[in-house]
N, C-alpha and C. Protein backbone atom coordinates (compact mmCIF):
# COMPACT_ATOMS: atom_id res chain seq x y z
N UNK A 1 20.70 -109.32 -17.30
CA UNK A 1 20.56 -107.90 -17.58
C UNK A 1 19.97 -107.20 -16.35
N UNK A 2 20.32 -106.02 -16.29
CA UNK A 2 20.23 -105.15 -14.97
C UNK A 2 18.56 -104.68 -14.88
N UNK A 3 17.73 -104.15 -13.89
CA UNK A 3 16.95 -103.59 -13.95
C UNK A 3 17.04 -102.40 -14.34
N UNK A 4 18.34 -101.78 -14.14
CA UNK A 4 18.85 -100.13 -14.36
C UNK A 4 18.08 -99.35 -15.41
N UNK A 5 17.57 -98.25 -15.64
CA UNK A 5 17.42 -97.03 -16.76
C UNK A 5 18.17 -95.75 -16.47
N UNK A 6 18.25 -95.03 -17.29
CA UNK A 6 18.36 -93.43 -17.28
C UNK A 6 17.69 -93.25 -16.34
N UNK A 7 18.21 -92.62 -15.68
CA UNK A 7 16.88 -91.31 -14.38
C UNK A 7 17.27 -92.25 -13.40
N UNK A 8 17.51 -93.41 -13.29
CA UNK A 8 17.37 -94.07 -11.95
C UNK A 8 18.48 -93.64 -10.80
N UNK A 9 18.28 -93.05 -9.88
CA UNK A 9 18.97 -93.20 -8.46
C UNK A 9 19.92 -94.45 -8.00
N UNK A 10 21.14 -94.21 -7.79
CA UNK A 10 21.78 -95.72 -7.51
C UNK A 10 23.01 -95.05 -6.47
N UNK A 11 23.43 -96.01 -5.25
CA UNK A 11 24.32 -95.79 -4.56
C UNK A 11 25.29 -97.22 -4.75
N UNK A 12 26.52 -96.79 -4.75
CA UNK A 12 27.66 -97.98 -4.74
C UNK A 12 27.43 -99.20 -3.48
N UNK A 13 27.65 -100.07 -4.23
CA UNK A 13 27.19 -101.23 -2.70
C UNK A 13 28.84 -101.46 -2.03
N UNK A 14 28.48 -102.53 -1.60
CA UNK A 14 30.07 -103.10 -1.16
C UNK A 14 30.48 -104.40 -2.10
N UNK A 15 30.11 -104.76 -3.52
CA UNK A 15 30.88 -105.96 -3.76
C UNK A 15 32.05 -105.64 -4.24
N UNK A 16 32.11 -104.55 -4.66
CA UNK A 16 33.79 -102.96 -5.59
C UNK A 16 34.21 -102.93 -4.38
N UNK A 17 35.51 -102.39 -4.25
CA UNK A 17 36.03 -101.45 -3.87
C UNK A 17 35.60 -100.64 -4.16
N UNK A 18 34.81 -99.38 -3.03
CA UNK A 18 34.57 -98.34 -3.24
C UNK A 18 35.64 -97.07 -2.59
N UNK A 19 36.02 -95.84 -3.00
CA UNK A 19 37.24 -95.01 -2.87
C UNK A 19 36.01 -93.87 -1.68
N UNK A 20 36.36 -93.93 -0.69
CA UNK A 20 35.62 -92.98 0.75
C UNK A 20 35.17 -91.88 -0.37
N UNK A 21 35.75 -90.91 -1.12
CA UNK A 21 34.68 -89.56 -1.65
C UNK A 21 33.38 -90.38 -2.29
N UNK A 22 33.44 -91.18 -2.76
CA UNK A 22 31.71 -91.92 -3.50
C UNK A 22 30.97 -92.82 -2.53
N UNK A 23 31.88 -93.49 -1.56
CA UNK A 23 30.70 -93.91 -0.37
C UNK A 23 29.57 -93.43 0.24
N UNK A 24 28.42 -93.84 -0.01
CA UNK A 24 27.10 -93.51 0.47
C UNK A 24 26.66 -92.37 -0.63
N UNK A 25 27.31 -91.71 -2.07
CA UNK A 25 26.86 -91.10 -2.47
C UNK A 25 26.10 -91.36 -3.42
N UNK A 26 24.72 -90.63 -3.46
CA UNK A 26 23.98 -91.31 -4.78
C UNK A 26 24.03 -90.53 -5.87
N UNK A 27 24.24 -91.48 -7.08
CA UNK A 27 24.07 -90.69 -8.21
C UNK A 27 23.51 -91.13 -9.04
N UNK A 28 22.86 -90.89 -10.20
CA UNK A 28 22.51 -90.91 -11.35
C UNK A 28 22.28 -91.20 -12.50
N UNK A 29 21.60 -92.52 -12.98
CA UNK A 29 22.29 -93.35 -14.00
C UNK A 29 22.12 -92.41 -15.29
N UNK A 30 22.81 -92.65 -16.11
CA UNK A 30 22.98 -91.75 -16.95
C UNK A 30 23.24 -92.23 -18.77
N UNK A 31 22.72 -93.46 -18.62
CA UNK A 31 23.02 -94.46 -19.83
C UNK A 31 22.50 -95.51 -19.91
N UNK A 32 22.14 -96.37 -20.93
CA UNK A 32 21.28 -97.42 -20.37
C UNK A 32 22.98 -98.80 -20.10
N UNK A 33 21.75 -99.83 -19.85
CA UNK A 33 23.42 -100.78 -19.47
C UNK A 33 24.15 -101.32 -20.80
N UNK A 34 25.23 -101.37 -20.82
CA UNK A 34 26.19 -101.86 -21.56
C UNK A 34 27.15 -102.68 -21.33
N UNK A 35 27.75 -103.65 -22.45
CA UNK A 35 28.48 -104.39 -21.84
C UNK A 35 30.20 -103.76 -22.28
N UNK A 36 30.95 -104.31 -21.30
CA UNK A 36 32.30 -103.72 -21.40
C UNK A 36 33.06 -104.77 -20.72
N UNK A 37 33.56 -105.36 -21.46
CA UNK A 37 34.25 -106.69 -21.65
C UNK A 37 33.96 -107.91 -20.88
N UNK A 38 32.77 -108.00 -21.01
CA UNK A 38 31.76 -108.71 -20.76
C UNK A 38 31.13 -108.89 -19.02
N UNK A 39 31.15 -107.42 -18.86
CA UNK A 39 30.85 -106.99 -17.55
C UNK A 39 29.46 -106.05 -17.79
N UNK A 40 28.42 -106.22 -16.91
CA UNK A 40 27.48 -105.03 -17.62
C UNK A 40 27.67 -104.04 -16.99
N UNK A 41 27.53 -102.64 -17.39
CA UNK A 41 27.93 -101.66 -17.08
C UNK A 41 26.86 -100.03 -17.42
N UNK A 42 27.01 -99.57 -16.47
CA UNK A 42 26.31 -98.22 -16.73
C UNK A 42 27.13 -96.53 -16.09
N UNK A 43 26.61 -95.73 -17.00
CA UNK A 43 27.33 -94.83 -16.85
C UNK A 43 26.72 -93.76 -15.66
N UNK A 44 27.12 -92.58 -14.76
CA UNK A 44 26.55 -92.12 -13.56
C UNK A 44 27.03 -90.82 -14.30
N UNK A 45 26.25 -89.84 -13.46
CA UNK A 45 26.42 -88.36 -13.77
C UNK A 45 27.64 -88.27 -12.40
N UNK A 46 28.19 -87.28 -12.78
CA UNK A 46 29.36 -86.94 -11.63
C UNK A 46 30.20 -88.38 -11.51
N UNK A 47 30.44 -89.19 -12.29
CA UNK A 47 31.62 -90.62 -12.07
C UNK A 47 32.58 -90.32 -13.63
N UNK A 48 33.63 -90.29 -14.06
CA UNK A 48 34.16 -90.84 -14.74
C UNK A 48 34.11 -92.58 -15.75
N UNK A 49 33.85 -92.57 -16.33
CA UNK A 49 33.78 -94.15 -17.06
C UNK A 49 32.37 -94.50 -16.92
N UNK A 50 33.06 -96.08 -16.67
CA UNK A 50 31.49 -96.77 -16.68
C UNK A 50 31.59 -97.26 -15.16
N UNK A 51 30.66 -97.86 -14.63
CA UNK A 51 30.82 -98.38 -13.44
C UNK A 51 29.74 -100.14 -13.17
N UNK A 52 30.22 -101.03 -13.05
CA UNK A 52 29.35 -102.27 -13.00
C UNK A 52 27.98 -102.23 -12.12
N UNK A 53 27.00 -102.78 -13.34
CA UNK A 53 25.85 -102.22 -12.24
C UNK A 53 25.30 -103.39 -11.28
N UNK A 54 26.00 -104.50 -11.29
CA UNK A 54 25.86 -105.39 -9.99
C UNK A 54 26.93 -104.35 -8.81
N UNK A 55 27.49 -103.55 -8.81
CA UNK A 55 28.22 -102.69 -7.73
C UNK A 55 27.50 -101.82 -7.39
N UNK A 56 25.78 -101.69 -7.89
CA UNK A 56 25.30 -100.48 -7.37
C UNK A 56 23.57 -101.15 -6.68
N UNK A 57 23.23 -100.27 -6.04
CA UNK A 57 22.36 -100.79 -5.60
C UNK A 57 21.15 -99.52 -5.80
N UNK A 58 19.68 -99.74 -5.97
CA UNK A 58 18.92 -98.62 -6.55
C UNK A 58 18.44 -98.15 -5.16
N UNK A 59 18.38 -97.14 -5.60
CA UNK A 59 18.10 -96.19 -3.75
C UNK A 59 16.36 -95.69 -4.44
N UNK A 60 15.60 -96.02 -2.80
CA UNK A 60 14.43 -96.13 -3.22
C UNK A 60 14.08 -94.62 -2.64
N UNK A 61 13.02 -93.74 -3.48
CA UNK A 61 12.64 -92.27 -3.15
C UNK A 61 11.64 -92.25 -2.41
């Protein structure tokens, strides 16, 4: 299970394919983690879907 919460800051790492407009951008977790077909997963403000939260990395303030 992820360290992830709501409120937390997270930028995409490199183990995804990441698409150049979301590279280096941070956003927002926005859900706590969930699983989705047996991947854990959390949701971002400004992303569509869910996104795996071993693909994100927590950006420190």
């Amino acid at each position: 299970m992820s360290n992830l919460k709501i409120g937390d800051k997270v930028a995409m790492n490199d183990k995804y394919w990441v698409a150049d407009k979301n590279r280096g951008v941070e956003f927002t977790v926005r859900s706590k983690p969930f699983d989705l077909c047996g991947t854990e997963c959390v949701m971002l403000e400004g992303y569509r879907g869910g996104y795996a939260a071993d693909g994100l990395t927590k950006v420190e303030e």
